[in-house]
C-alpha atoms as a PDB file:
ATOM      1  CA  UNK A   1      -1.960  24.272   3.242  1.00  0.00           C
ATOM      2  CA  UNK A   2       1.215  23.327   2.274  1.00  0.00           C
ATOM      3  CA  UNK A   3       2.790  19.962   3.795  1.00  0.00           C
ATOM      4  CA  UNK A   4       4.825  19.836   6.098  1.00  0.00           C
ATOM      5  CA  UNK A   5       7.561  16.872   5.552  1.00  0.00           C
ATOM      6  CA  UNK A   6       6.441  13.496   7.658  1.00  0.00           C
ATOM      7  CA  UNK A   7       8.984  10.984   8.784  1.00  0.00           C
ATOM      8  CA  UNK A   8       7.089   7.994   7.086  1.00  0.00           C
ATOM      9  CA  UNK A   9       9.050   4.682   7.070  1.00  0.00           C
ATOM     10  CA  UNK A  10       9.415   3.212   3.688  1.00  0.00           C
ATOM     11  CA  UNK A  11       7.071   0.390   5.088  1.00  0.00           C
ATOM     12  CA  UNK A  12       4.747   3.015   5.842  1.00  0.00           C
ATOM     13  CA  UNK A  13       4.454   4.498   2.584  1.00  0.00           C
ATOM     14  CA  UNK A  14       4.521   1.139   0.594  1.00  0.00           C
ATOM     15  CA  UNK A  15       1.043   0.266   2.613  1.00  0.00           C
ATOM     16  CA  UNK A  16      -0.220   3.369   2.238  1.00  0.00           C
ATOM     17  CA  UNK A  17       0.416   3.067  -1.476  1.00  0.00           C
ATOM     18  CA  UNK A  18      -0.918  -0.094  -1.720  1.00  0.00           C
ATOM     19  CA  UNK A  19      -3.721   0.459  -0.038  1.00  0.00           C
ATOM     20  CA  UNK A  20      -4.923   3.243  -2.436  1.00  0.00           C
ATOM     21  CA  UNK A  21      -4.400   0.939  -5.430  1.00  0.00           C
ATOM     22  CA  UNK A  22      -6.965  -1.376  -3.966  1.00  0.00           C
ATOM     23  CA  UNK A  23      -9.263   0.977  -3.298  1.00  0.00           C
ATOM     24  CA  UNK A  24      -9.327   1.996  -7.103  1.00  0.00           C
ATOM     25  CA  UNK A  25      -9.551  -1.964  -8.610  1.00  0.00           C
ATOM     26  CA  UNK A  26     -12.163  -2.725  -5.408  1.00  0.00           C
ATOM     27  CA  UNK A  27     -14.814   0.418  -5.636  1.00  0.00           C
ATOM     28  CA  UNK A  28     -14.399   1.498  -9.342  1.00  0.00           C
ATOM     29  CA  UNK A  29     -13.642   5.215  -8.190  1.00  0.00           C
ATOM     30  CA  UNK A  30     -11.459   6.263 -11.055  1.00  0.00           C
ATOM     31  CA  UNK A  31      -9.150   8.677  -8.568  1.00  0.00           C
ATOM     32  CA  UNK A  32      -7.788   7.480  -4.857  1.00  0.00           C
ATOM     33  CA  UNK A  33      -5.727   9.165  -2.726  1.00  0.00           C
ATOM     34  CA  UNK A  34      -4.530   8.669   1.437  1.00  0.00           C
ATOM     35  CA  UNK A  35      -1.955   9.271   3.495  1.00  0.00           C
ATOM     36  CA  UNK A  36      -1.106   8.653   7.373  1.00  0.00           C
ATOM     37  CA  UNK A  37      -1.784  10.874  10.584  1.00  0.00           C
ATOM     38  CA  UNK A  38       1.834  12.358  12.397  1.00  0.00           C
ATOM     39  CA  UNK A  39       2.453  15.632  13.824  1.00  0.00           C
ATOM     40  CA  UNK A  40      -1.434  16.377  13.954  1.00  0.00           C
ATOM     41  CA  UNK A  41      -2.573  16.302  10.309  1.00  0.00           C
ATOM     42  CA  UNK A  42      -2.145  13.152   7.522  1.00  0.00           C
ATOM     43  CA  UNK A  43       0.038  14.407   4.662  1.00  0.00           C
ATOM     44  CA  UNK A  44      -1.240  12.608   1.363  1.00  0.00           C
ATOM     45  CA  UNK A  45       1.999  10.372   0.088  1.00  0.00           C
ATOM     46  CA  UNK A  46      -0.419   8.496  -2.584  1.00  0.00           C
ATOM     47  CA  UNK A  47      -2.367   9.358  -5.215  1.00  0.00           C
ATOM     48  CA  UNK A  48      -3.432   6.954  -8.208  1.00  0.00           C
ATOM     49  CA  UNK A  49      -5.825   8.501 -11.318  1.00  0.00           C
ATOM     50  CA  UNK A  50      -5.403  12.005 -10.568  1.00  0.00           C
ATOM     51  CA  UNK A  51      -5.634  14.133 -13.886  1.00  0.00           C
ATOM     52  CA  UNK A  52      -4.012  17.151 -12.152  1.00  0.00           C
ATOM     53  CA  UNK A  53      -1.367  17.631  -9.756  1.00  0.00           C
ATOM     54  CA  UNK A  54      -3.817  20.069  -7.676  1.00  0.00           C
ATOM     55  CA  UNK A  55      -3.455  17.179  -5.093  1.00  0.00           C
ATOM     56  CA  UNK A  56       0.038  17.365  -4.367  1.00  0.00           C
ATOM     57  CA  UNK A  57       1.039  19.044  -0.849  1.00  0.00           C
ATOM     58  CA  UNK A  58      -2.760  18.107   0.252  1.00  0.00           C
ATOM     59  CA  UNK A  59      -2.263  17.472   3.723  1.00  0.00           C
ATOM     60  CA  UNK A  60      -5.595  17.361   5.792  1.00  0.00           C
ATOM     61  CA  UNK A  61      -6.113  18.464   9.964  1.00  0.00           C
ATOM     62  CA  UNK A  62      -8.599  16.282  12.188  1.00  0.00           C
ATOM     63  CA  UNK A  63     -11.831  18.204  11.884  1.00  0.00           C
ATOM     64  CA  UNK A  64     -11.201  20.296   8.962  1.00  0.00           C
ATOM     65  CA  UNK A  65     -12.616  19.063   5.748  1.00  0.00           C
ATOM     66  CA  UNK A  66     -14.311  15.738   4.519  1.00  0.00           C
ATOM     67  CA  UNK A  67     -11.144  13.939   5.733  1.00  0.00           C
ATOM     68  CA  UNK A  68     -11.111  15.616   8.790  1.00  0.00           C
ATOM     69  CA  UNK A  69     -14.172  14.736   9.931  1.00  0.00           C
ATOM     70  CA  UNK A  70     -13.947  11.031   9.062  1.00  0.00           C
ATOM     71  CA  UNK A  71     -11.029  10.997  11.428  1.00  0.00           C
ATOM     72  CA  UNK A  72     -12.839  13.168  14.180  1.00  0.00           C
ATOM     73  CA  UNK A  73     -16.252  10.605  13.900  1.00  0.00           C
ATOM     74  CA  UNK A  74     -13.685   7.640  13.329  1.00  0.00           C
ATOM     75  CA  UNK A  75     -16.376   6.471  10.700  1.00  0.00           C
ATOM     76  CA  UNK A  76     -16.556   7.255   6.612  1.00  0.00           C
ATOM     77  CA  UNK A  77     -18.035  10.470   5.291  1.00  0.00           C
ATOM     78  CA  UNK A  78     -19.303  10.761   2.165  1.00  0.00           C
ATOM     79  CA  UNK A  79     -20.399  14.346  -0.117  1.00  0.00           C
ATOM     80  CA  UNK A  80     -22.123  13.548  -3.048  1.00  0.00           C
ATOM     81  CA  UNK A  81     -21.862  16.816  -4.618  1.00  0.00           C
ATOM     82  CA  UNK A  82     -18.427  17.892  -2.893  1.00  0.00           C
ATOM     83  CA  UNK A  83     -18.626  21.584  -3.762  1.00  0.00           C
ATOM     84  CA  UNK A  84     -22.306  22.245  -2.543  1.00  0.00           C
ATOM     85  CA  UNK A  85     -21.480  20.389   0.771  1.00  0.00           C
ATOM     86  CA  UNK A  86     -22.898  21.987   3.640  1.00  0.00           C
ATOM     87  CA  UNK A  87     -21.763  19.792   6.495  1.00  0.00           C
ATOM     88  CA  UNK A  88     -18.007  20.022   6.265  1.00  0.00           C
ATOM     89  CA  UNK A  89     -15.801  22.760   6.137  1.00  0.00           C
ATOM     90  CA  UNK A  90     -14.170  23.244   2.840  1.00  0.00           C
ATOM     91  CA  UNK A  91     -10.461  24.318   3.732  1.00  0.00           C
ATOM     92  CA  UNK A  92      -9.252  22.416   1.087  1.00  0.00           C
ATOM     93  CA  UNK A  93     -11.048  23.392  -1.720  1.00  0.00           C
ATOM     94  CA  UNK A  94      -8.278  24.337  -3.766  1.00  0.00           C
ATOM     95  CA  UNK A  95      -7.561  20.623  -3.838  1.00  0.00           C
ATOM     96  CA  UNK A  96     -10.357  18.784  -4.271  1.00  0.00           C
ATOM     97  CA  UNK A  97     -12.078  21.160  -6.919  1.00  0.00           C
ATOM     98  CA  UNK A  98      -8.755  22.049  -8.358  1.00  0.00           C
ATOM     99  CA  UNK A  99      -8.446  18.172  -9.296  1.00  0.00           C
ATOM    100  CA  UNK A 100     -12.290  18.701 -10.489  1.00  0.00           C
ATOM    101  CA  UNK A 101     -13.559  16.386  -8.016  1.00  0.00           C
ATOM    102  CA  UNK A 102     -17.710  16.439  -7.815  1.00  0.00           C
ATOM    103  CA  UNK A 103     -17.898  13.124  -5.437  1.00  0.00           C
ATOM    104  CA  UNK A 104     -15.533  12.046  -2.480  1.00  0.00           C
ATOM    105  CA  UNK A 105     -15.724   9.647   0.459  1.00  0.00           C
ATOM    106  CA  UNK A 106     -13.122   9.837   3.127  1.00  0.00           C
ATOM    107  CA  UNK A 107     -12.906   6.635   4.949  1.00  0.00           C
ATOM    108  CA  UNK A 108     -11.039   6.813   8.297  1.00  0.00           C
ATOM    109  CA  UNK A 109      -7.781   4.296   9.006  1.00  0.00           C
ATOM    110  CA  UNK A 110      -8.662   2.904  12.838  1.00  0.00           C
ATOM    111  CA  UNK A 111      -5.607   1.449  14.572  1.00  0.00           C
ATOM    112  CA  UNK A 112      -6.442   0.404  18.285  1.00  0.00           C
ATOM    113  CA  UNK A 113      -9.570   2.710  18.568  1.00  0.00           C
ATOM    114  CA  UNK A 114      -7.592   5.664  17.040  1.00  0.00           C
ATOM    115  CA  UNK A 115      -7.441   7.299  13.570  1.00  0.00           C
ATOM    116  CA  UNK A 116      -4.114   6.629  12.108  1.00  0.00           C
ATOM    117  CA  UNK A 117      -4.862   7.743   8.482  1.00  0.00           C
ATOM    118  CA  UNK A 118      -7.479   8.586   5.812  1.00  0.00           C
ATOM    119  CA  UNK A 119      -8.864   7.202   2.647  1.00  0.00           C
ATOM    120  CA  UNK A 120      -9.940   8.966  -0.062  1.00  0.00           C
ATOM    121  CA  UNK A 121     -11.890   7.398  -3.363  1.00  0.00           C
ATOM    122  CA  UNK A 122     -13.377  10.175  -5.651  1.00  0.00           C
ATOM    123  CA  UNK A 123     -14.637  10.524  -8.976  1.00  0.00           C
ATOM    124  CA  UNK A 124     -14.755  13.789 -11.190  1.00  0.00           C
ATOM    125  CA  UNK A 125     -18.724  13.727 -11.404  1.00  0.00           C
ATOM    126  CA  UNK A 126     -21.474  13.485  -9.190  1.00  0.00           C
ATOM    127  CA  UNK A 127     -21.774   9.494  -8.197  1.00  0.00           C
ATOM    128  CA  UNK A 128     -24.649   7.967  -6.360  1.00  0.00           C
ATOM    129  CA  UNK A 129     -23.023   5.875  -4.179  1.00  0.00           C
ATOM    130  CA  UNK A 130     -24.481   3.280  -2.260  1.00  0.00           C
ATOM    131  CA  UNK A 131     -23.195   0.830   0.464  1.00  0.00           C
ATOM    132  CA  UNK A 132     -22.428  -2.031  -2.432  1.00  0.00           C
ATOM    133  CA  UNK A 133     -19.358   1.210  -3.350  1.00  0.00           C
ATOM    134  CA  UNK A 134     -18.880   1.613   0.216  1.00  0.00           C
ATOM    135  CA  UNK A 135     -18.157  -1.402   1.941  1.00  0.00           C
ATOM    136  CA  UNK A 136     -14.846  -2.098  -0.395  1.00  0.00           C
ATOM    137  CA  UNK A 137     -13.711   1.063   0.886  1.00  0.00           C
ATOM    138  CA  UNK A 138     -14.068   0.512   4.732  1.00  0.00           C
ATOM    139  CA  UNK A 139     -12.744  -3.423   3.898  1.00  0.00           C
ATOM    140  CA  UNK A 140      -9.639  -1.711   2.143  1.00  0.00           C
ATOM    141  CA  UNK A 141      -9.107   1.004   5.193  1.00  0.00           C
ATOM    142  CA  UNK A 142      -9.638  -2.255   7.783  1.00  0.00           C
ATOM    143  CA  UNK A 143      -7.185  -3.953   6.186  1.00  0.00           C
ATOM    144  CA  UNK A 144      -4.743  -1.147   5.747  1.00  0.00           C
ATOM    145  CA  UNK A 145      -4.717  -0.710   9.629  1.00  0.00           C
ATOM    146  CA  UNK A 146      -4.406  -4.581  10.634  1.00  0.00           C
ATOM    147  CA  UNK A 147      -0.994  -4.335   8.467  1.00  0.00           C
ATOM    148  CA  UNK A 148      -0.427  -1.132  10.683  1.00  0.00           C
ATOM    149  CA  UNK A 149      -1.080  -2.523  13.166  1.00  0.00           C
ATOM    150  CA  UNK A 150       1.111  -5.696  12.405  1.00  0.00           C
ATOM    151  CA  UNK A 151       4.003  -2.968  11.378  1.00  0.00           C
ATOM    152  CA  UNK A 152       3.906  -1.655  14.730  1.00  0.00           C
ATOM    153  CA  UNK A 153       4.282  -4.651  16.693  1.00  0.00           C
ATOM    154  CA  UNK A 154       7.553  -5.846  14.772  1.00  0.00           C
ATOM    155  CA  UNK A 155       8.926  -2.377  14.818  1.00  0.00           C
ATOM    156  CA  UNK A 156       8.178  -2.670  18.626  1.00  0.00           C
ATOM    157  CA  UNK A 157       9.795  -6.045  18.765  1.00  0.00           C
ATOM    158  CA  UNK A 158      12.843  -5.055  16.792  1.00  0.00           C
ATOM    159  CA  UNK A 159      12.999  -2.014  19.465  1.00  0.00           C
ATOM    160  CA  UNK A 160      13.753  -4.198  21.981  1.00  0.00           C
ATOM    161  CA  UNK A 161      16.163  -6.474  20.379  1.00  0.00           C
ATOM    162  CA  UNK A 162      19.628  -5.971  20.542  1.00  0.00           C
ATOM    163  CA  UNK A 163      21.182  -3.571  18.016  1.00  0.00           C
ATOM    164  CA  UNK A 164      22.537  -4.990  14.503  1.00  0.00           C
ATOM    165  CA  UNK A 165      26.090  -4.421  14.082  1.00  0.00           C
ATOM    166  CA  UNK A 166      27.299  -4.855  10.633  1.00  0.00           C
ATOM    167  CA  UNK A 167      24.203  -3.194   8.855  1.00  0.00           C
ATOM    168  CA  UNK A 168      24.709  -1.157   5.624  1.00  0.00           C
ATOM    169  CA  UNK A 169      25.853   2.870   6.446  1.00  0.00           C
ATOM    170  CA  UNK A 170      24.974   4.212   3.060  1.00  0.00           C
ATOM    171  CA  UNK A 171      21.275   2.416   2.634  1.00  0.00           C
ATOM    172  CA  UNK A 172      19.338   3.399  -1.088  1.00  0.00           C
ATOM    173  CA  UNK A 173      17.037   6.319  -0.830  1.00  0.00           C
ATOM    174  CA  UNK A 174      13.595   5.338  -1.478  1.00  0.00           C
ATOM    175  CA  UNK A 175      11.343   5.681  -4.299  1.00  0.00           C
ATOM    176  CA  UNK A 176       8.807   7.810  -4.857  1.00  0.00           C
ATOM    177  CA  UNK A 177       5.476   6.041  -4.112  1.00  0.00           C
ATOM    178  CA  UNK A 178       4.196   6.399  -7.186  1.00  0.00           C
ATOM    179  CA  UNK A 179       7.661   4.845  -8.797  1.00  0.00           C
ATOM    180  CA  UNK A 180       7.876   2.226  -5.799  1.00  0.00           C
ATOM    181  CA  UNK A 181       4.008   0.991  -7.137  1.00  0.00           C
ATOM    182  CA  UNK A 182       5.038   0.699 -10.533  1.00  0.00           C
ATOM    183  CA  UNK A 183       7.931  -1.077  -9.588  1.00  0.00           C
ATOM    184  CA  UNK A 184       6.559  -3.328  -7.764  1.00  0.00           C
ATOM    185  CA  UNK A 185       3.984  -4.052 -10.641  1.00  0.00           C
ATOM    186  CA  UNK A 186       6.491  -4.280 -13.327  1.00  0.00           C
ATOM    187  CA  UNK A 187       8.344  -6.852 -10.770  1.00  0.00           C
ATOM    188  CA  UNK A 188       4.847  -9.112 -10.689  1.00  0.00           C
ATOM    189  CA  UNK A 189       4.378  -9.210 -14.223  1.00  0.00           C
ATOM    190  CA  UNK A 190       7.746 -10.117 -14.984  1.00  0.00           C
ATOM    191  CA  UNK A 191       7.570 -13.223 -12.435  1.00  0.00           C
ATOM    192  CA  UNK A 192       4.440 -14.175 -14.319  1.00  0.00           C
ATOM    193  CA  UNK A 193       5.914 -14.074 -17.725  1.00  0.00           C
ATOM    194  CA  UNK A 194       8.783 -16.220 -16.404  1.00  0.00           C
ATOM    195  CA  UNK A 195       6.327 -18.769 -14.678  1.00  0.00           C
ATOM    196  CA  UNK A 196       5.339 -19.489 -18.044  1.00  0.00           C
ATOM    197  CA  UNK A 197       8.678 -19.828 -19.888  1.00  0.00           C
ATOM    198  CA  UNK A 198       9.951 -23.762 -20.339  1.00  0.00           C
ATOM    199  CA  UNK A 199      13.169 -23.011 -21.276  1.00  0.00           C
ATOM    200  CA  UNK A 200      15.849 -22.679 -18.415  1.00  0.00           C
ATOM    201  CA  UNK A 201      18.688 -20.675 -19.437  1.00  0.00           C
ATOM    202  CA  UNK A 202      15.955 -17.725 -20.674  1.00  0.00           C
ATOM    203  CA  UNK A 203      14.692 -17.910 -17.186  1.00  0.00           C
ATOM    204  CA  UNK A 204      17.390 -17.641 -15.415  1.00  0.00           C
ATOM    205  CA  UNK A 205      18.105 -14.777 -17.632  1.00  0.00           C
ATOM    206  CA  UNK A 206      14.780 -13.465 -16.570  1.00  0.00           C
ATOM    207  CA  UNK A 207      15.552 -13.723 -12.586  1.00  0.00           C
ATOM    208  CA  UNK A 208      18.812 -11.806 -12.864  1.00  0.00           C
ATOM    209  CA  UNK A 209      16.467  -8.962 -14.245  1.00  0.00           C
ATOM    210  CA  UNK A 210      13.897  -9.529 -11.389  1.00  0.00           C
ATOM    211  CA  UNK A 211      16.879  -9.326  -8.717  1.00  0.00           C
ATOM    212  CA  UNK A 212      17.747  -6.133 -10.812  1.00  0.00           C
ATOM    213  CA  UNK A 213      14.174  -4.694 -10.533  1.00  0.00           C
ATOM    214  CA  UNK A 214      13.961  -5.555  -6.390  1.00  0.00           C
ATOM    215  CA  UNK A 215      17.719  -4.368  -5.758  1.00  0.00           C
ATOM    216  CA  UNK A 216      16.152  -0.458  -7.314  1.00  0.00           C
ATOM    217  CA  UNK A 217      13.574  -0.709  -4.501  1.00  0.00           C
ATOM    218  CA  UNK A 218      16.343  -0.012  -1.949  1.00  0.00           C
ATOM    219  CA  UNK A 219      14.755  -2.203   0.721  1.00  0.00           C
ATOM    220  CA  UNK A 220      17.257  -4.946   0.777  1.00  0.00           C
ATOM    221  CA  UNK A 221      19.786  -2.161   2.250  1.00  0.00           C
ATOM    222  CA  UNK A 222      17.964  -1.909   5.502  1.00  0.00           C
ATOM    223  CA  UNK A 223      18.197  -5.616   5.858  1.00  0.00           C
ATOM    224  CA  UNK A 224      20.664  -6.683   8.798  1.00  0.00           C
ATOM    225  CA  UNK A 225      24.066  -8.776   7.403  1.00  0.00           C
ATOM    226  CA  UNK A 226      23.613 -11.309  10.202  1.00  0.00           C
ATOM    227  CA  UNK A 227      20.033 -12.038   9.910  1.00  0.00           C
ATOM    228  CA  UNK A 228      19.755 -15.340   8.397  1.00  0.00           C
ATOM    229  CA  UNK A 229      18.926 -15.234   4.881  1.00  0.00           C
ATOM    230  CA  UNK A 230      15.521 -16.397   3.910  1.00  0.00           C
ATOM    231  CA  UNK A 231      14.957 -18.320   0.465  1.00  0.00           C
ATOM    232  CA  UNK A 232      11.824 -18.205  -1.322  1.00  0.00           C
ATOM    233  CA  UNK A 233      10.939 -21.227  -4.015  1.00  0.00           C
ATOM    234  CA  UNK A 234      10.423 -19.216  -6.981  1.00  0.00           C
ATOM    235  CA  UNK A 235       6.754 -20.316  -7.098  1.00  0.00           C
ATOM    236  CA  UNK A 236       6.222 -19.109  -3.464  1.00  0.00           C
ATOM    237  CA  UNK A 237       8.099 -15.740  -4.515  1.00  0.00           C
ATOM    238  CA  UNK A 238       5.586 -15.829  -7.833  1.00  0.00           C
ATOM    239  CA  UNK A 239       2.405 -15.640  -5.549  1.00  0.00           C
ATOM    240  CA  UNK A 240       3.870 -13.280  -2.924  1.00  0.00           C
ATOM    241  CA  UNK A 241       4.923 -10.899  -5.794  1.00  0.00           C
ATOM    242  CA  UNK A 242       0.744 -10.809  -6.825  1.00  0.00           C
ATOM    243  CA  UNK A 243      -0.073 -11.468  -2.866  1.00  0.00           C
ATOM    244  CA  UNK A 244       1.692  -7.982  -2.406  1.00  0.00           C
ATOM    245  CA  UNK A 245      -0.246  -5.909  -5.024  1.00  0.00           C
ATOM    246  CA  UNK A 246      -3.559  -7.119  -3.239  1.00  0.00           C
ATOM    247  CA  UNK A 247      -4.471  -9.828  -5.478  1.00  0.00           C
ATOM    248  CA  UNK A 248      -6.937 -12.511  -3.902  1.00  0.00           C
ATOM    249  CA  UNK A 249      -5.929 -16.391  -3.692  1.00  0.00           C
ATOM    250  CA  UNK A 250      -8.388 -16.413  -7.171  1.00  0.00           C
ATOM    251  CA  UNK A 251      -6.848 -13.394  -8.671  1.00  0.00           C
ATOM    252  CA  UNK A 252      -3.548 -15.214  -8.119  1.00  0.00           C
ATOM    253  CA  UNK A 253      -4.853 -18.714  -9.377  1.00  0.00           C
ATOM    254  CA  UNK A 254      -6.093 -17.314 -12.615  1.00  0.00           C
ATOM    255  CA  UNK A 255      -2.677 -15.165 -13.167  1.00  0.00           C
ATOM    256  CA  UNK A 256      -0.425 -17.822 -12.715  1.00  0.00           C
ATOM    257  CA  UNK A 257      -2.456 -20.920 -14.155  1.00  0.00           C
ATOM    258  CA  UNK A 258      -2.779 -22.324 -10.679  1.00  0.00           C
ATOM    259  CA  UNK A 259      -5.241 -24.042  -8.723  1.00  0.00           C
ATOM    260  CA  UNK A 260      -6.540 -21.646  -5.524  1.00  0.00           C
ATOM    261  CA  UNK A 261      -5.671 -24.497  -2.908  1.00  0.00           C
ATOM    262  CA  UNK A 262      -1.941 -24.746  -4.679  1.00  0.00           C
ATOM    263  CA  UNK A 263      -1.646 -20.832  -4.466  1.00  0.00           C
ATOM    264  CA  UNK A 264      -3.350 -21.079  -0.688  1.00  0.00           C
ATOM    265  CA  UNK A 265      -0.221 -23.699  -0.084  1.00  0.00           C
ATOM    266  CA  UNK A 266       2.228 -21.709  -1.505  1.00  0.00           C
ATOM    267  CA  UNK A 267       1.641 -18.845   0.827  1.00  0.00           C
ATOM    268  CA  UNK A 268       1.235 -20.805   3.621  1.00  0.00           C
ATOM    269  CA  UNK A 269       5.142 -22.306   2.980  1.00  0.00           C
ATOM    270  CA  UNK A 270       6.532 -18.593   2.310  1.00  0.00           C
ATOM    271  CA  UNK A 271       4.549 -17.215   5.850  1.00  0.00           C
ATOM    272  CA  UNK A 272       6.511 -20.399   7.597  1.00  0.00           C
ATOM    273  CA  UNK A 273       9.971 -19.977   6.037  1.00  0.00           C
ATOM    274  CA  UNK A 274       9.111 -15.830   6.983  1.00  0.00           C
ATOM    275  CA  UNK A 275       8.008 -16.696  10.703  1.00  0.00           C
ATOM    276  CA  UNK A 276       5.028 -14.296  10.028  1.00  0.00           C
ATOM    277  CA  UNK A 277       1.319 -15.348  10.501  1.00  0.00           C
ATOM    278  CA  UNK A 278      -0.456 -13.332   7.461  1.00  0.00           C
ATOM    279  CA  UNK A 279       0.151 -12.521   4.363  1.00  0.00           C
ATOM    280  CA  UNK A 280       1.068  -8.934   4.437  1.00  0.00           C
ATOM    281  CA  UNK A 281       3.414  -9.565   7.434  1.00  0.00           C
ATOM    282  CA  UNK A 282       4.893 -11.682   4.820  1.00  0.00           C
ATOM    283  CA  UNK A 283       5.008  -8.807   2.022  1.00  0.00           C
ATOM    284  CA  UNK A 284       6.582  -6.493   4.451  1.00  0.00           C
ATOM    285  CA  UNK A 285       9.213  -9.311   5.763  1.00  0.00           C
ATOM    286  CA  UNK A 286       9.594  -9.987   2.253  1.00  0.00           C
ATOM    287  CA  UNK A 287      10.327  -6.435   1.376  1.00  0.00           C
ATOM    288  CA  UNK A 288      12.985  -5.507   4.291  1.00  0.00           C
ATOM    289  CA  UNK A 289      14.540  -9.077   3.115  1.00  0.00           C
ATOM    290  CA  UNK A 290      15.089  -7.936  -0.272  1.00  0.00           C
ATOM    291  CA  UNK A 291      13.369 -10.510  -1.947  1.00  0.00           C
ATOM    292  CA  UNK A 292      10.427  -8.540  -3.370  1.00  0.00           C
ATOM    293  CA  UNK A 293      10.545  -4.615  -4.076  1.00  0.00           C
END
């Protein structure tokens, strides 16, 4: 089945794609894939370590397929030996075994008691997997609809505030997920290269490039001319920029030469100067603001 086009938000997709690059560096699957339930069936808008493109156009209907079923049960479903499986219907076989998938676990997205999306983590040959594989997976899928969740309320909020009058009328098309990921990747690594650099003029050199790099992004367009602007130091920006790929206070401590309660502070004064309460309200504030891609 062929997919049909889904009005995704560009917030949307950018959690969507980061949540499937967590579930690759948190499980070890080599291939991950998900997408986001509208108009009755979740179109797949990300896909990281596919060898193919056989999973392009995948888009999956509540009780047909692995997928399916993890969003009918609203709990994960697992086949071991995908093409054997007797307990799911196999209406997207051209997919899965076209990529040359032999394991898969779909791992439904639960916002307020209801699916909102699937997760998909697969690997070419037949894995065993046990619970120690399988609890990333449902962490990675909670966390992915609590920042759902969190989307929804502030698009609710912004709903009811009065409209912005002097916003942008010709806004920057988005990226392709796969380009927005990379993006946003190259963007990290190049604020961690100039954390490290002494000399001043070089990095100011180096944060014209970065403003380059978020300005491609297109996400400071949507951002409202009379909103105040918010300023980021650039260590707060530093640890956001990792904070937004999915990387732990640790992770983070150990990129940037830090200690964990310095990174822990440095979020806490970028949520405050963002009004936000978590981290990835303060990625997606972040984002519409322009400051990180």
């Amino acid at each position: 089945m062929q997919a049909a086009p889904q009005q995704l938000s560009p917030d949307e997709r950018a959690l969507v794609s980061d949540a499937v690059g967590d579930l690759t560096r948190r499980t070890g699957f080599p291939v991950a894939f998900g997408g986001i339930l509208r108009g009755g069936e979740v179109a797949i808008t990300a896909i990281r370590g596919a060898r193919t493109g056989a999973l392009d156009g995948l888009a999956v209907r509540p009780e047909r397929g692995l997928g399916g079923r993890a969003i009918t049960e609203l709990r994960p479903r697992l086949a071991s030996d995908y093409r054997t499986a007797k307990q799911i219907t196999h209406d997207y076989d051209r997919y899965i075994l076209g990529e040359g998938i032999g394991t898969l676990l779909a791992v439904p997205v639960v916002v307020a008691g209801r699916a909102r999306g699937v997760l998909y983590a697969a690997a070419w040959s037949q894995w065993e997997v046990g619970g120690v594989a399988a609890a990333p997976a449902v962490d990675v899928a909670a966390r992915l609809g609590r920042r759902l969740a969190e989307l929804d309320a502030q698009d609710a909020a912004a709903a009811e505030a009065p409209p912005a009058r002097n916003t942008l009328s010709h806004p920057a098309p988005a990226l392709p997920p796969a380009h927005q990921e990379e993006l946003r990747e190259t963007y990290a690594e190049l604020r961690r290269i100039a954390a490290s650099v002494a000399d001043g003029p070089l990095r100011s050199r180096l944060e014209q490039v970065e403003r380059r790099l978020a300005g491609l992004s297109g996400m400071a367009a949507s951002a409202s001319s009379e909103e105040p602007p918010v300023r980021l130091s650039p260590r707060e920006t530093d640890v956001l920029a990792c904070a937004a790929l999915g990387a732990t206070n640790g992770d983070i401590a150990t990129q940037l030469g830090l200690r964990e309660a310095t990174v822990k502070a440095y979020l806490g004064a970028a949520m405050a100067k963002l009004d936000v309460s978590t981290r990835w309200a303060a990625v997606a504030k972040a984002r519409r603001a322009g400051i990180l891609p």
